[in-house]
C-alpha atoms as a PDB file:
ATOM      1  CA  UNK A   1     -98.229  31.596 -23.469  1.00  0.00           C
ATOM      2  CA  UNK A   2     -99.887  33.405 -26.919  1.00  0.00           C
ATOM      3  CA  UNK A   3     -98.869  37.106 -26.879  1.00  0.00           C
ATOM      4  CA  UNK A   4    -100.418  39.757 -29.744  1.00  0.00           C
ATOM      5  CA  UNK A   5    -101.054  42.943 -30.073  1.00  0.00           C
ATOM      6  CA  UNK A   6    -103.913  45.363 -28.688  1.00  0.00           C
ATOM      7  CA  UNK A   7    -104.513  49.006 -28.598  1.00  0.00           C
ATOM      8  CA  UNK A   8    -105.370  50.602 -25.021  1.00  0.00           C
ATOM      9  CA  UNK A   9    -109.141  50.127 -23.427  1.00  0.00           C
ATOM     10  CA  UNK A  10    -112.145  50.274 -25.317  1.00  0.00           C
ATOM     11  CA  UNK A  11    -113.910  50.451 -22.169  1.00  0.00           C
ATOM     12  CA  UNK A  12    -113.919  50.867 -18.724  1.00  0.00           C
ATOM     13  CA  UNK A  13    -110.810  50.513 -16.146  1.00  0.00           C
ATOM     14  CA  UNK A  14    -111.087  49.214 -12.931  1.00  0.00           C
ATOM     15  CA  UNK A  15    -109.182  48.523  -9.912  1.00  0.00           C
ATOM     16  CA  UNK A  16    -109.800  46.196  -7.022  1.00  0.00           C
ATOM     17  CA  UNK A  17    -108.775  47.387  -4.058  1.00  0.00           C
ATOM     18  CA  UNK A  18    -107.584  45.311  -0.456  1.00  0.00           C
ATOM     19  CA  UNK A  19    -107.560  42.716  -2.581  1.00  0.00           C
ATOM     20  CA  UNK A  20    -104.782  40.463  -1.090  1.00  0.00           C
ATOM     21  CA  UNK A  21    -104.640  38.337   2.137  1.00  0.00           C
ATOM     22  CA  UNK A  22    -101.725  36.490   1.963  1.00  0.00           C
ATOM     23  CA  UNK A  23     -97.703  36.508   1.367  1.00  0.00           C
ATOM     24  CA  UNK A  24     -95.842  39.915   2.696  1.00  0.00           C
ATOM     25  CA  UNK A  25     -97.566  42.760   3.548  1.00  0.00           C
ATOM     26  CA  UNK A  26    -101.433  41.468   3.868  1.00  0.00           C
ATOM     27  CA  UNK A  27    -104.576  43.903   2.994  1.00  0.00           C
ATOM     28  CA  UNK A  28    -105.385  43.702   6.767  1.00  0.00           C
ATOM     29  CA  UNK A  29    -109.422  43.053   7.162  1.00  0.00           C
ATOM     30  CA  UNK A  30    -111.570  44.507  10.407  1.00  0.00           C
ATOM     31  CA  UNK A  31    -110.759  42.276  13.199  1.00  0.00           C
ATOM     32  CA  UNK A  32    -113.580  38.696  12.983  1.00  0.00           C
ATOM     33  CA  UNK A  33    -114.894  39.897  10.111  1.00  0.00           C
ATOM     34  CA  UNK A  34    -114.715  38.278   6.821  1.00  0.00           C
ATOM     35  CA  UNK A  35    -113.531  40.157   4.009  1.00  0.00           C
ATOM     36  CA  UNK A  36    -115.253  38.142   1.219  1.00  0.00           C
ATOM     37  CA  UNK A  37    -119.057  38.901   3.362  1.00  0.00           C
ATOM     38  CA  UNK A  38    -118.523  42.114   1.417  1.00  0.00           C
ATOM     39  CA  UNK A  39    -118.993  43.650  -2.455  1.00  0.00           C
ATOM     40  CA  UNK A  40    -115.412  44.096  -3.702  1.00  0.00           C
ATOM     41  CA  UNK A  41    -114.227  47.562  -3.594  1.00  0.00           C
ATOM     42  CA  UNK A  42    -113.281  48.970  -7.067  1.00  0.00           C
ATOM     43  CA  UNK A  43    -111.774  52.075  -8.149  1.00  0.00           C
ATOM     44  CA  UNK A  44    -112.758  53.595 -11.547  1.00  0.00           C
ATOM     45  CA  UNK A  45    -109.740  55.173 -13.459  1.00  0.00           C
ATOM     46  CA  UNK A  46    -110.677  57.486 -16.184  1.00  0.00           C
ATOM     47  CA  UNK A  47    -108.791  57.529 -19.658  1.00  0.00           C
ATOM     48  CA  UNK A  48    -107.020  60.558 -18.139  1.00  0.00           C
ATOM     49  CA  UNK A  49    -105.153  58.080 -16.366  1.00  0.00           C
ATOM     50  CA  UNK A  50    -103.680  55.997 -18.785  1.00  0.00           C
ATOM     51  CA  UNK A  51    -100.472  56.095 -20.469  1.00  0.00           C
ATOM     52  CA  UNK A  52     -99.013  53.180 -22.348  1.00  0.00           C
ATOM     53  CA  UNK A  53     -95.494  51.189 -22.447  1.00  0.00           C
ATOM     54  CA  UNK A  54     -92.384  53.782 -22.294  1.00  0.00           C
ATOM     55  CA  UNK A  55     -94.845  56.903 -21.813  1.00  0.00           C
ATOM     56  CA  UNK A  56     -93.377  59.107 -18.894  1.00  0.00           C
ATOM     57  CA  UNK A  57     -94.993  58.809 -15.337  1.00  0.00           C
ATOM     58  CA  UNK A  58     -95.353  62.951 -13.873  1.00  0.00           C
ATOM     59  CA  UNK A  59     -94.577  63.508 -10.643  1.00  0.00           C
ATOM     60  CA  UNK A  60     -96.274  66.287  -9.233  1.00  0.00           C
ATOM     61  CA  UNK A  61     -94.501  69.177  -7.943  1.00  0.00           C
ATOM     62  CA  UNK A  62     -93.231  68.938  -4.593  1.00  0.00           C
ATOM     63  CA  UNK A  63     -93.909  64.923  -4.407  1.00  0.00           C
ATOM     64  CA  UNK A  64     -90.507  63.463  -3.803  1.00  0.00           C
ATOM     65  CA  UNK A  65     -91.636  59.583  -4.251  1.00  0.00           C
ATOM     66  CA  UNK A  66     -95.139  58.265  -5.881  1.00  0.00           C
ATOM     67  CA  UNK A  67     -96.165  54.328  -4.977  1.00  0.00           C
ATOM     68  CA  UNK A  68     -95.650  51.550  -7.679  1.00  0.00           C
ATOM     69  CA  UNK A  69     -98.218  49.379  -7.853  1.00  0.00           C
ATOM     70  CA  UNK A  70     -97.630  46.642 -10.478  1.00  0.00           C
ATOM     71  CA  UNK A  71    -100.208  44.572 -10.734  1.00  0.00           C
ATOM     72  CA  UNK A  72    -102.239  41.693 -13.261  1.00  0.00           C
ATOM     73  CA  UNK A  73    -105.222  43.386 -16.063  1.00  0.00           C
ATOM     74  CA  UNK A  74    -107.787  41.198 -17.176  1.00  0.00           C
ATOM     75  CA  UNK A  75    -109.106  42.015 -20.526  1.00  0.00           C
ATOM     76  CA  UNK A  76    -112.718  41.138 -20.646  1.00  0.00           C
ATOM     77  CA  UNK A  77    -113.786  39.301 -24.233  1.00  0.00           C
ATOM     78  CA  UNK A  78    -117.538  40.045 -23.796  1.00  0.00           C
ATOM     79  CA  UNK A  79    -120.173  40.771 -21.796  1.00  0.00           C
ATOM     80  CA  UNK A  80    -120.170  39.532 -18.617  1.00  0.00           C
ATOM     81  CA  UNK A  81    -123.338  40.127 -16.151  1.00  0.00           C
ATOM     82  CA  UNK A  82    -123.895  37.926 -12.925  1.00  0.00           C
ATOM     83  CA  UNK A  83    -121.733  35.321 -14.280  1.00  0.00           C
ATOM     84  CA  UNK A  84    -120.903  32.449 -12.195  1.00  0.00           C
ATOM     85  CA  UNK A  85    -117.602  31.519 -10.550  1.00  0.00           C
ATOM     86  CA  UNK A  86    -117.274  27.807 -12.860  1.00  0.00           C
ATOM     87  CA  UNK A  87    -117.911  30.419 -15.869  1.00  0.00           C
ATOM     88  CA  UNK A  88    -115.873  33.517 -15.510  1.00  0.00           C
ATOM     89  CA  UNK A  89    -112.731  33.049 -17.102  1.00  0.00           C
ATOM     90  CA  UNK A  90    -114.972  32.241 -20.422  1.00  0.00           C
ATOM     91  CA  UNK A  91    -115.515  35.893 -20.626  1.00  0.00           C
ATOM     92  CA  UNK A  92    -111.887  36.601 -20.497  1.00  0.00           C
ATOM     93  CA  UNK A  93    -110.157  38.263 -23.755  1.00  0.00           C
ATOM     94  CA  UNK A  94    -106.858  37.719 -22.066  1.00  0.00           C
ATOM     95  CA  UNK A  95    -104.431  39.586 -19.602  1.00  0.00           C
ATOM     96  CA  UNK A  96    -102.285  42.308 -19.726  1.00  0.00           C
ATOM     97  CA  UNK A  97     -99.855  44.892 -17.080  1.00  0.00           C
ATOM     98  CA  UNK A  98    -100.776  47.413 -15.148  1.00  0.00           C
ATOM     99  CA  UNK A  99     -98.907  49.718 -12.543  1.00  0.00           C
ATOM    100  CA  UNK A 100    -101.129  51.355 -10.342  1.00  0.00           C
ATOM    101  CA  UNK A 101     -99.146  54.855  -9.125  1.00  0.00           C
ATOM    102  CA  UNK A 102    -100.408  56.623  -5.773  1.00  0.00           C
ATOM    103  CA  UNK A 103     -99.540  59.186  -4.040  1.00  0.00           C
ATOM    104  CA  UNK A 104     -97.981  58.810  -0.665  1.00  0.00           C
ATOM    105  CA  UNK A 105    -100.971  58.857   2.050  1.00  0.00           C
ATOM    106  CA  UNK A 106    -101.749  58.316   5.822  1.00  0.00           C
ATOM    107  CA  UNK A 107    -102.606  54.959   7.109  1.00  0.00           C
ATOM    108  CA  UNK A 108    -106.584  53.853   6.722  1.00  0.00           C
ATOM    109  CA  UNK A 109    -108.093  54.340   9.638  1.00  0.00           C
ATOM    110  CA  UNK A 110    -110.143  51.207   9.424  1.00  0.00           C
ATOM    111  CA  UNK A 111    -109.749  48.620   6.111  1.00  0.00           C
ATOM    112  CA  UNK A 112    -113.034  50.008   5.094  1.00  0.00           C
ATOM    113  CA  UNK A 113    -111.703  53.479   4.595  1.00  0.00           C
ATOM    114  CA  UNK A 114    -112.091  54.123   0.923  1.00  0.00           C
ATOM    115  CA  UNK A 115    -108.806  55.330  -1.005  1.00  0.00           C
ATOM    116  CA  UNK A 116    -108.737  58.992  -1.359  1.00  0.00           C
ATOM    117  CA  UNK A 117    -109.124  59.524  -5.389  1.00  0.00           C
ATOM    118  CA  UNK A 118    -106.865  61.951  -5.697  1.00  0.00           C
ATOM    119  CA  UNK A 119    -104.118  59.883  -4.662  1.00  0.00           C
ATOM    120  CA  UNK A 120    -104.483  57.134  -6.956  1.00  0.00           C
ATOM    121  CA  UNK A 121    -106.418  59.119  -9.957  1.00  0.00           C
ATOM    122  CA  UNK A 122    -104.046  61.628 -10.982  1.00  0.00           C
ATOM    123  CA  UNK A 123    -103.312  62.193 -15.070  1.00  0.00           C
ATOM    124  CA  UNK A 124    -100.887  59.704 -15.556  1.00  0.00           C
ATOM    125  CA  UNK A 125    -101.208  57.546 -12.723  1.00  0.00           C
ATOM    126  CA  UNK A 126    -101.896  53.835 -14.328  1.00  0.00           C
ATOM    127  CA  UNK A 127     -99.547  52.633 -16.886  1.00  0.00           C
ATOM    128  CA  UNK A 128    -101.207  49.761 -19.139  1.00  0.00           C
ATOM    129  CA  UNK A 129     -98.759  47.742 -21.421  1.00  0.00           C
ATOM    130  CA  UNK A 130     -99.771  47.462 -24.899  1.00  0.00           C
ATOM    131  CA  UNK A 131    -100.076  43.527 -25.509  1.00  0.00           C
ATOM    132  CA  UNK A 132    -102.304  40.720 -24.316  1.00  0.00           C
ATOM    133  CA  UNK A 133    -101.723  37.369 -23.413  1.00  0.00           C
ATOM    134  CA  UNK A 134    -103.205  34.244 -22.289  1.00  0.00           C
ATOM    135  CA  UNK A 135    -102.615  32.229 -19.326  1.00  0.00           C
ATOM    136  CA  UNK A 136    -103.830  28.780 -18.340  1.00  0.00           C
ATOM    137  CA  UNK A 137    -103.792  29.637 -14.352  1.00  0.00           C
ATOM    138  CA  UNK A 138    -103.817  33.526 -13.813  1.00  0.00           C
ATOM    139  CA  UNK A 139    -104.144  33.038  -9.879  1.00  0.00           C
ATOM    140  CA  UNK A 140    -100.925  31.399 -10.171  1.00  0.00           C
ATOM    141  CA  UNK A 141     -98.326  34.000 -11.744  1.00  0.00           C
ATOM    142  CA  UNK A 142     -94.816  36.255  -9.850  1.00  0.00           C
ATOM    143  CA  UNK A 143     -95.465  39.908 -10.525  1.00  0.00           C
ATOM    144  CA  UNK A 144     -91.869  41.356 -10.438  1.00  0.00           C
ATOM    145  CA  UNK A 145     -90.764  45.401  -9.749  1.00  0.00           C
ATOM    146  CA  UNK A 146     -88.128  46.627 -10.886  1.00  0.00           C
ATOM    147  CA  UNK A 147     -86.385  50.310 -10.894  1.00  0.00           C
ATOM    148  CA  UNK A 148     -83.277  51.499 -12.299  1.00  0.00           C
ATOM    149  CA  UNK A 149     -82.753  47.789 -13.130  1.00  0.00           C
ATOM    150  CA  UNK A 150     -82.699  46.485  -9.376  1.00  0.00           C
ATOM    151  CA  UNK A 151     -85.458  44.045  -8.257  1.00  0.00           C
ATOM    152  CA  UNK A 152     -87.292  45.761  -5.080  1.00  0.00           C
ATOM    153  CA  UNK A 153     -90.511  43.805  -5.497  1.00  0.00           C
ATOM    154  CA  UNK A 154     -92.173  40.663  -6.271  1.00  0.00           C
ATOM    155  CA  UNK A 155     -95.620  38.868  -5.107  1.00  0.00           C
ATOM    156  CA  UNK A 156     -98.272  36.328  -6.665  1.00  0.00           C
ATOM    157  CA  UNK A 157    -101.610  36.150  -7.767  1.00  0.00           C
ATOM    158  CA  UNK A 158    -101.969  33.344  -5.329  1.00  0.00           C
ATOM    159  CA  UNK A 159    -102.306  35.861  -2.363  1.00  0.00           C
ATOM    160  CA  UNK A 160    -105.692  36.993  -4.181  1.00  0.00           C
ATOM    161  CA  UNK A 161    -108.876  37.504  -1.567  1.00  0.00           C
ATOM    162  CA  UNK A 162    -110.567  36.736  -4.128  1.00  0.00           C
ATOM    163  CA  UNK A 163    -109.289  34.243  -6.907  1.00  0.00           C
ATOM    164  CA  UNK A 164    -109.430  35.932 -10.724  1.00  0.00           C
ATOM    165  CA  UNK A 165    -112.383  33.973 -11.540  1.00  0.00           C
ATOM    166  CA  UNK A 166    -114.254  35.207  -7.739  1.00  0.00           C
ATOM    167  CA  UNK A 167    -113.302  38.613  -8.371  1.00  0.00           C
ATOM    168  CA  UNK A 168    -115.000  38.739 -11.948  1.00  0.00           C
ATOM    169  CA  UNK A 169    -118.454  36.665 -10.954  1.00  0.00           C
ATOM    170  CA  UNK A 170    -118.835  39.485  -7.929  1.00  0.00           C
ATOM    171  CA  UNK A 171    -118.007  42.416 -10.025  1.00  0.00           C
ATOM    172  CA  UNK A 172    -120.208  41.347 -12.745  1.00  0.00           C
ATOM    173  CA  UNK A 173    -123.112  41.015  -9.297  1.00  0.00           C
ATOM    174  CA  UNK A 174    -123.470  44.540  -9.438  1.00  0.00           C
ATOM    175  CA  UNK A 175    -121.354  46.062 -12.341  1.00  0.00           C
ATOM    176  CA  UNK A 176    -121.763  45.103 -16.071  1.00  0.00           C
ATOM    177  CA  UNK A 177    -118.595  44.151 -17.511  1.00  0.00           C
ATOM    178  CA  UNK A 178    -118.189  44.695 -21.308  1.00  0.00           C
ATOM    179  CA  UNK A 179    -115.676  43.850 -23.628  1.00  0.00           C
ATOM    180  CA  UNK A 180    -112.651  45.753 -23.485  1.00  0.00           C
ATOM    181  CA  UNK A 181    -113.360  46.855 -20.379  1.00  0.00           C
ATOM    182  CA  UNK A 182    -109.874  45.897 -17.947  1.00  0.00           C
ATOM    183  CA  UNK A 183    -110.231  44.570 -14.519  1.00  0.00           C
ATOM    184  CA  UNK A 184    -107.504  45.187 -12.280  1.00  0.00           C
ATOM    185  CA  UNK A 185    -106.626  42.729  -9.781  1.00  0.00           C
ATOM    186  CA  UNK A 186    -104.984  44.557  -7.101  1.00  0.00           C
ATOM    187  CA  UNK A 187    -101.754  44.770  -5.450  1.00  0.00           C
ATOM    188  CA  UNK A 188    -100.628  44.277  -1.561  1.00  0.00           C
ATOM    189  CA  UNK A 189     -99.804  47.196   0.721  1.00  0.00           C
ATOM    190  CA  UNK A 190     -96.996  48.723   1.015  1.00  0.00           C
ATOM    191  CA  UNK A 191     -95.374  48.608  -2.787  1.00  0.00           C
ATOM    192  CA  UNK A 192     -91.636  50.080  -3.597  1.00  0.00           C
ATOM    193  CA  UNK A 193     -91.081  54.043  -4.330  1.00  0.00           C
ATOM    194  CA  UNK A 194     -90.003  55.659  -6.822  1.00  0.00           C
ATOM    195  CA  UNK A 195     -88.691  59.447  -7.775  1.00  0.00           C
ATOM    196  CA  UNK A 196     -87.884  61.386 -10.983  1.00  0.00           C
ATOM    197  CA  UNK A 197     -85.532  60.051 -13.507  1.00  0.00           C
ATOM    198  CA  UNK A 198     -85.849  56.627 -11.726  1.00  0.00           C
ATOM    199  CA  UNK A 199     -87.224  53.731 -14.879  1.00  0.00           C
ATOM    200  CA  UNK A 200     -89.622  51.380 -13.285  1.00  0.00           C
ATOM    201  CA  UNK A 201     -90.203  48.269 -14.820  1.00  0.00           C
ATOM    202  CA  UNK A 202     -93.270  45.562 -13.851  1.00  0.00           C
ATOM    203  CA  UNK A 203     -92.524  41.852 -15.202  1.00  0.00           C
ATOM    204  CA  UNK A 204     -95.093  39.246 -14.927  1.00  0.00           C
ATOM    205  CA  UNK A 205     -94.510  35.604 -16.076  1.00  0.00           C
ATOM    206  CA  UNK A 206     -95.531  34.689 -18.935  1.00  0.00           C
ATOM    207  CA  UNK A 207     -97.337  37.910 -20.202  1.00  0.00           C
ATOM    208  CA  UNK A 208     -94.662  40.325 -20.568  1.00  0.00           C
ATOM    209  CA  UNK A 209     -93.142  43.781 -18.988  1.00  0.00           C
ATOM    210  CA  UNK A 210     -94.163  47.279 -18.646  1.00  0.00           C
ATOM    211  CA  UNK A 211     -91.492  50.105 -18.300  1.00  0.00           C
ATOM    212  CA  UNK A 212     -92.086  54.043 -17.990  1.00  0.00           C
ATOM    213  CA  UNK A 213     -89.948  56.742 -16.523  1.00  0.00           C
ATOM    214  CA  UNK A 214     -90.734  58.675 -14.134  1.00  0.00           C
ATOM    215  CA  UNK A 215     -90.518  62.600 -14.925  1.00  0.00           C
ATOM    216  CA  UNK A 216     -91.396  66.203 -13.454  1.00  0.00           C
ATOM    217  CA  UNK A 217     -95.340  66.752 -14.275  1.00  0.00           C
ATOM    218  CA  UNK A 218     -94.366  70.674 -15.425  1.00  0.00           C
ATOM    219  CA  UNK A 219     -91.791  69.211 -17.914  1.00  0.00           C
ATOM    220  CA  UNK A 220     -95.118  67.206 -20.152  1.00  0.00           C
END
């Protein structure tokens, strides 16, 4: 593993959605239907979004517990447009943290039932660590959760619908990836809670940790 330095996105951030199928807590498909017969389903967070390593995560008033989604960011290195499977990772700057925070919600109705934006698109709401590193297999690494110092989480990149390298060549189908743009992977259903005061830390092997504290949005 190579670790250095790098200031937040240049670009775009997005995340993928329903994007696991394996391990606890599956991203449940439509009954005989094949999830990877569809586009990928990405979610767009605006700069308002991000905060970096050790910035405060607000909790809006009256939420007693947000979701904490930690999850693998792919740094793109250059432009990538209709790329091939065999040639994806070549476009690949290197990989980073991400936790993606929601909002409590109601169950989908179907899996097709898009994410309600305000949930997951709040100010605030995706924590990106500040450092990039490479990784010979990134379908292939334990994403850990921690708060208050207590494990409460952990899952793999090997429970990926679609493989890092997948997930890039049918994003870049219909969306033009650029350099510094961030693609995030995804994380399974169902991830830990967390409330004010409460420090939540993501660790993934072999590229590093992310750790923010949670705090009352009326006290930033």
């Amino acid at each position: 593993m190579m670790t250095t330095s790098v200031l937040f996105p240049r670009g775009t951030v997005y995340t993928a959605l329903r994007n696991f199928g394996g391990g606890p807590n599956p991203m449940a498909a439509e009954p005989n239907q094949d999830p990877l017969q569809k586009p990928p389903v990405l979610l767009i967070q605006p700069p308002s979004t991000w905060i970096g390593h050790h910035d405060f995560i607000p909790c809006p008033t009256g939420v007693q517990q947000l979701r904490m989604g930690g999850m693998l960011a792919v740094v793109m290195g250059r432009t990538a447009r209709q790329v091939k499977q065999a040639d994806a990772l070549q476009y690949v700057a290197g990989y980073t943290i991400a936790n993606g925070v929601s909002l409590l919600h109601a169950p989908r109705k179907t899996a097709d039932a898009p994410q309600s934006f305000t949930q997951r698109c709040r100010d605030g709401f995706c924590p990106l660590a500040t450092n990039l590193a490479s990784l010979s297999n990134p379908d292939d690494v334990e994403i850990h959760t921690f708060i208050n110092g207590d494990l409460c989480w952990s899952h793999t990149t090997a429970h990926l619908l679609r493989p890092v390298a997948r997930l890039i060549a049918d994003v870049s189908g219909f969306i033009t990836l650029r350099a510094g743009d961030l693609l995030l992977v995804g994380e399974p259903e169902n991830p830990p809670l967390a409330g004010i005061g409460d420090t939540v830390r993501i660790d993934i092997d072999n590229v590093g940790f992310l750790e923010n504290v949670i705090v009352p949005e009326a006290s930033l």
